[in-house]
N, C-alpha and C. Protein backbone atom coordinates (compact mmCIF):
# COMPACT_ATOMS: atom_id res chain seq x y z
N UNK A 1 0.84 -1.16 0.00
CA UNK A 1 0.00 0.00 0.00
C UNK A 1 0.90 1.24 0.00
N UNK A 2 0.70 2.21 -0.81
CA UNK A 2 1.73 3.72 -1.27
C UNK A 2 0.51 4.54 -0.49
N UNK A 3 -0.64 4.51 -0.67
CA UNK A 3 -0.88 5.77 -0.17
C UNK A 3 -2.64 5.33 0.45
N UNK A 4 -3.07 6.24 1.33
CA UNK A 4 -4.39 5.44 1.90
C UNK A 4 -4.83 7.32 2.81
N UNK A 5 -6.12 6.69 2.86
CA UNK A 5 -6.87 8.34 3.38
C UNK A 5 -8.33 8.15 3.34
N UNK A 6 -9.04 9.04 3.09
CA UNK A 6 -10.55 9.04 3.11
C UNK A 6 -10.75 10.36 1.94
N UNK A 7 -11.44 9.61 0.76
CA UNK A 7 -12.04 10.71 -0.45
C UNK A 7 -12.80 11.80 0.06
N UNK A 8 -13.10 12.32 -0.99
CA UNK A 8 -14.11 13.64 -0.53
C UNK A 8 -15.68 13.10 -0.53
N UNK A 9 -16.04 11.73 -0.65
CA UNK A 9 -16.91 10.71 -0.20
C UNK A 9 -17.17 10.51 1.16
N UNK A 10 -15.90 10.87 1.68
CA UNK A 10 -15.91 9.99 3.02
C UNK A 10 -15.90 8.51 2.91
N UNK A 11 -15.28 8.30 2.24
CA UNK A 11 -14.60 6.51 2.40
C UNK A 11 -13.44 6.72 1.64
N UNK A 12 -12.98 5.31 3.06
CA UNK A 12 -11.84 5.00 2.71
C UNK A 12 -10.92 4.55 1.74
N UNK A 13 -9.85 5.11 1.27
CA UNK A 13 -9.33 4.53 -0.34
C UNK A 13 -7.84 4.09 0.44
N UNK A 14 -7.37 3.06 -0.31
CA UNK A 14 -5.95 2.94 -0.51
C UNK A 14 -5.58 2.96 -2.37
N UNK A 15 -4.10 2.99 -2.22
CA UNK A 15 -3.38 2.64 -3.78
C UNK A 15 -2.37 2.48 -3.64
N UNK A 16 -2.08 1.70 -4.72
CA UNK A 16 -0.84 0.46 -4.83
C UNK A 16 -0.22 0.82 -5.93
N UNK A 17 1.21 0.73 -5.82
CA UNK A 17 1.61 0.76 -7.24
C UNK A 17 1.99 -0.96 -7.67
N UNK A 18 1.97 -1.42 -8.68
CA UNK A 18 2.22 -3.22 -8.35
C UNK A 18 3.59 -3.28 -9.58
N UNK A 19 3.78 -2.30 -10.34
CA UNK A 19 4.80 -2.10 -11.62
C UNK A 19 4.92 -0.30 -11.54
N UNK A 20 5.97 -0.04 -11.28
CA UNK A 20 6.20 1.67 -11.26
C UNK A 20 6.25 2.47 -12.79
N UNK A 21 5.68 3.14 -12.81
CA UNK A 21 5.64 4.19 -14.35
C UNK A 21 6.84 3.99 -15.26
N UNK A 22 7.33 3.90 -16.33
CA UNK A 22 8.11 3.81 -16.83
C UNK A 22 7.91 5.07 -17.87
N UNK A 23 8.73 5.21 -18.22
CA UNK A 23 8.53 6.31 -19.61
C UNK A 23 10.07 6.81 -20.37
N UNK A 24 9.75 6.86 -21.64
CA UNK A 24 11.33 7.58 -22.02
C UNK A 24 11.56 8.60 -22.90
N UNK A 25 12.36 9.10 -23.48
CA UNK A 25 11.99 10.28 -24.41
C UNK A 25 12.13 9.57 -26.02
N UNK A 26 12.24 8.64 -26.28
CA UNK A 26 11.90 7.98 -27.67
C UNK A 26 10.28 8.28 -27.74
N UNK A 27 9.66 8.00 -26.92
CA UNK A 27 8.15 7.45 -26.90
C UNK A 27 7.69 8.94 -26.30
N UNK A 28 8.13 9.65 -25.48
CA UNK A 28 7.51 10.78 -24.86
C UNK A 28 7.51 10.15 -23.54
N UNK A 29 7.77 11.84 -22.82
CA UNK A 29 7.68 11.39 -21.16
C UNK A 29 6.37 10.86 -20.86
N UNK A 30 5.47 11.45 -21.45
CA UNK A 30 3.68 11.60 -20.91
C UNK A 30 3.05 10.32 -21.64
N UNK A 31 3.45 9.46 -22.33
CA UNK A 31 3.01 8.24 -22.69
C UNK A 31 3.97 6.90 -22.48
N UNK A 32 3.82 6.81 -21.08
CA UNK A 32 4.64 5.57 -19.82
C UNK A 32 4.56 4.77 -21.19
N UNK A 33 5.55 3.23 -21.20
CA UNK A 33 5.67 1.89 -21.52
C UNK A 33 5.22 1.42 -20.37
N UNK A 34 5.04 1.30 -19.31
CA UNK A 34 4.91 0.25 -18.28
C UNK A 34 4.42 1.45 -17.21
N UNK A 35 3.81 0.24 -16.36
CA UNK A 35 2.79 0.99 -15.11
C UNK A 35 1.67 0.36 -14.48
N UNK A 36 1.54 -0.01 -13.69
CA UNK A 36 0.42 -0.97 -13.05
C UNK A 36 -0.65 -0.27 -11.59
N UNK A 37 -0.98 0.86 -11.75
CA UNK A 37 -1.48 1.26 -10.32
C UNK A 37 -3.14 0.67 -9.82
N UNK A 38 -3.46 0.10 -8.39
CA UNK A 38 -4.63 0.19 -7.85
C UNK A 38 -5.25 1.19 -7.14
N UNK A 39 -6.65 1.22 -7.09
CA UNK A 39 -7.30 2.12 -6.20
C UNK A 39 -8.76 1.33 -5.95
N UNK A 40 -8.88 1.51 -4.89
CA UNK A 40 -9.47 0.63 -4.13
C UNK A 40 -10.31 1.45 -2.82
N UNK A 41 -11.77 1.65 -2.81
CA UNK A 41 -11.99 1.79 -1.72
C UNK A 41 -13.25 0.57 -0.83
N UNK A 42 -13.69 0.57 -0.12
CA UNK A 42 -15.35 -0.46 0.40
C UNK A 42 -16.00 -0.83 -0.85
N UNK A 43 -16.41 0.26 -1.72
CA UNK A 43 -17.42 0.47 -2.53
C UNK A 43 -16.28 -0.34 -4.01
N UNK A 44 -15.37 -0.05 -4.09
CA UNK A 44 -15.29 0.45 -5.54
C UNK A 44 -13.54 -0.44 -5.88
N UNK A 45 -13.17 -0.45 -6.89
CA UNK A 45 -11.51 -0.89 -7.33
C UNK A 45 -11.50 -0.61 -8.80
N UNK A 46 -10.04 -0.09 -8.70
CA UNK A 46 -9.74 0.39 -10.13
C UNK A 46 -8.33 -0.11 -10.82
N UNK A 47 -8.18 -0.51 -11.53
CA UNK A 47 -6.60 -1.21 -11.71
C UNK A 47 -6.50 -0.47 -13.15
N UNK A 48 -5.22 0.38 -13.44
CA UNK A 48 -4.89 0.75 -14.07
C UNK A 48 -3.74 0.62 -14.84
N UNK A 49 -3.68 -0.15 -15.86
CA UNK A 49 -2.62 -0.81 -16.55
C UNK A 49 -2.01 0.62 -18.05
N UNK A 50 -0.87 0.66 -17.36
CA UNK A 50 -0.05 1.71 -18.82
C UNK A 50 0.91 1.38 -19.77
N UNK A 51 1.47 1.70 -20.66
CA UNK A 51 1.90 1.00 -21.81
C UNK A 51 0.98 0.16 -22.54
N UNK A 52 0.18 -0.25 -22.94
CA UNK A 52 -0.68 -0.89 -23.80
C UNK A 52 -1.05 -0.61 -25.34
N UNK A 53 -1.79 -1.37 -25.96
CA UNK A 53 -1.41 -1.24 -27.35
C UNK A 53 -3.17 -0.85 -27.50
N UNK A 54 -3.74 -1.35 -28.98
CA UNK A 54 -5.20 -1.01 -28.92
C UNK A 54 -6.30 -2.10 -28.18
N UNK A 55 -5.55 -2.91 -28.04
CA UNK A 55 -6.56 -4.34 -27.74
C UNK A 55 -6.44 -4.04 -25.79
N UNK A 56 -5.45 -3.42 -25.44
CA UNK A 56 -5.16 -3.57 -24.28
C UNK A 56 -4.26 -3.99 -23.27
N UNK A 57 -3.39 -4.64 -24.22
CA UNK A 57 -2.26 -5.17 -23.66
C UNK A 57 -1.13 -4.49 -23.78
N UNK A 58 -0.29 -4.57 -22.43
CA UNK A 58 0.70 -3.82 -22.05
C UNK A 58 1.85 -4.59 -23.33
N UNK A 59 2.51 -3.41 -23.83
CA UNK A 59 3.68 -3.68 -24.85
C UNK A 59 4.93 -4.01 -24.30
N UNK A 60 5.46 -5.07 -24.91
CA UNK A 60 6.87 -5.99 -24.57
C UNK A 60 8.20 -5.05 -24.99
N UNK A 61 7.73 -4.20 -26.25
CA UNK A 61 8.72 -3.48 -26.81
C UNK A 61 8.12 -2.77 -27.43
N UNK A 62 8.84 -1.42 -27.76
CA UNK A 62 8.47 0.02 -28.27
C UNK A 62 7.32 0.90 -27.85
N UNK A 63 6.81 1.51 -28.42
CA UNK A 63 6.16 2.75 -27.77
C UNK A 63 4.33 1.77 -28.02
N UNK A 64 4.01 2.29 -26.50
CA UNK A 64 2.68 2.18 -26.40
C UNK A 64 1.15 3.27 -27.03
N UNK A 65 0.33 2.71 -27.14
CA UNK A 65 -0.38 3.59 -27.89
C UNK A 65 -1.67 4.14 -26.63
N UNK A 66 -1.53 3.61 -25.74
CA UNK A 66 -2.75 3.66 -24.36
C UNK A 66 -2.33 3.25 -23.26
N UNK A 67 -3.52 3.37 -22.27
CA UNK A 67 -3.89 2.84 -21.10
C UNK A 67 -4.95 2.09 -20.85
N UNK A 68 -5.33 0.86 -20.11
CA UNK A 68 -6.12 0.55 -19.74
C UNK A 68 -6.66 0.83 -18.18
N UNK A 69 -8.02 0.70 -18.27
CA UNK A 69 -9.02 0.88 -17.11
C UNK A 69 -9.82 -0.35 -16.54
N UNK A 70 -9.68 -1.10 -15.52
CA UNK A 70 -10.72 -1.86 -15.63
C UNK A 70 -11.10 -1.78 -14.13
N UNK A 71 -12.73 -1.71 -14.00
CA UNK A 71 -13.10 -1.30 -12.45
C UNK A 71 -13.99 -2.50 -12.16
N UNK A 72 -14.27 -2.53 -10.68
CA UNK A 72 -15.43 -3.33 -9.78
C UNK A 72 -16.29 -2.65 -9.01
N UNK A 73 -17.56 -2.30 -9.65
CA UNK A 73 -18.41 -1.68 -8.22
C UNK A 73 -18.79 -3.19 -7.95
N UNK A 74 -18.83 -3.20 -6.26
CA UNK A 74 -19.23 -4.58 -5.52
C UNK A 74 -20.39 -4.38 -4.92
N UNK A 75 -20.91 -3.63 -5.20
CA UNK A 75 -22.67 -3.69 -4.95
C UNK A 75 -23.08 -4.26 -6.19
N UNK A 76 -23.46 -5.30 -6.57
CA UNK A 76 -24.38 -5.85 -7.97
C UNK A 76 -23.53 -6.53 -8.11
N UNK A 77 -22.10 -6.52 -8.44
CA UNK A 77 -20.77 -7.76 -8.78
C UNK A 77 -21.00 -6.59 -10.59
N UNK A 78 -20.67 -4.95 -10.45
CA UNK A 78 -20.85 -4.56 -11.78
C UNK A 78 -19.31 -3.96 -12.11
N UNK A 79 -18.70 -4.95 -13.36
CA UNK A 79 -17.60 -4.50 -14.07
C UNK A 79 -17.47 -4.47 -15.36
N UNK A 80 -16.00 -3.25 -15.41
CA UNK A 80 -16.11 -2.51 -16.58
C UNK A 80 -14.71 -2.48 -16.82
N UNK A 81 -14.57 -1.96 -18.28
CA UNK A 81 -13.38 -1.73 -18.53
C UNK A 81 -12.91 -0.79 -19.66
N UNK A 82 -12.07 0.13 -19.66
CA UNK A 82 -11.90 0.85 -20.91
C UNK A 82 -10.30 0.96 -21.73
N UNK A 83 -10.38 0.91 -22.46
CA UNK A 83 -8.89 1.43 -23.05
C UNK A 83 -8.86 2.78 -23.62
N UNK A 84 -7.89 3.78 -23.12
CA UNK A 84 -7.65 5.07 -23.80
C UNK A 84 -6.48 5.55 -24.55
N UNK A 85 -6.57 5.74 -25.49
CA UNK A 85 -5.40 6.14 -26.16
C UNK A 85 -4.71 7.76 -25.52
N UNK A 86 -3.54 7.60 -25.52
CA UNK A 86 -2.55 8.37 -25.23
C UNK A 86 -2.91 9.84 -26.19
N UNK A 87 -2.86 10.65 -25.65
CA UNK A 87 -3.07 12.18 -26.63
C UNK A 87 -2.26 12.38 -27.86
C-alpha cells in the first residue's frame, strides 16, 4: 500500500503501485511503456494498466499507444473496462 486516506466521499481509499511508471523520451515522457497502479476503496476498485497497445495489452517493446481501465463496483458484482489512447 503507497498511499491510503478518506475521499471527498468519506470513504476510505488505498493505492498500490504493483509495476512503477516507466517512460522515455523515444516514446515521450507523458506516454509511460509500463505501469500498473490500484485504487481501491469499500465500494469500488480500479486497476490501471499503462503501456498498452489497442486491444489492451501492455507492450513488450516500443512505444505504447494507451492505457487501460478496468473497475469493480461490488454492490451488484458490476464490471467494466476501458482502453484510452494516449493524446
Amino acid at each position: 500500500m503507497e498511499s491510503w486516506g478518506v475521499n471527498r466521499y468519506g470513504n476510505a481509499f488505498t493505492t498500490r503501485v504493483s509495476q512503477p511508471w516507466e517512460s522515455n523520451s523515444t516514446c515521450g515522457g507523458w506516454k509511460p511503456i509500463k505501469g500498473k497502479y490500484t485504487y481501491e476503496t469499500s465500494d469500488f476498485s480500479a486497476n490501471i494498466t499503462f503501456g498498452t497497445d489497442a486491444s489492451g495489452n501492455q507492450v513488450s517493446s516500443g512505444c505504447a499507444s494507451s492505457f487501460k481501465i478496468d473497475w469493480s463496483i461490488f454492490s451488484g458484482n458490476k464490471t467494466g473496462s476501458a482502453i484510452i489512447n494516449y493524446w
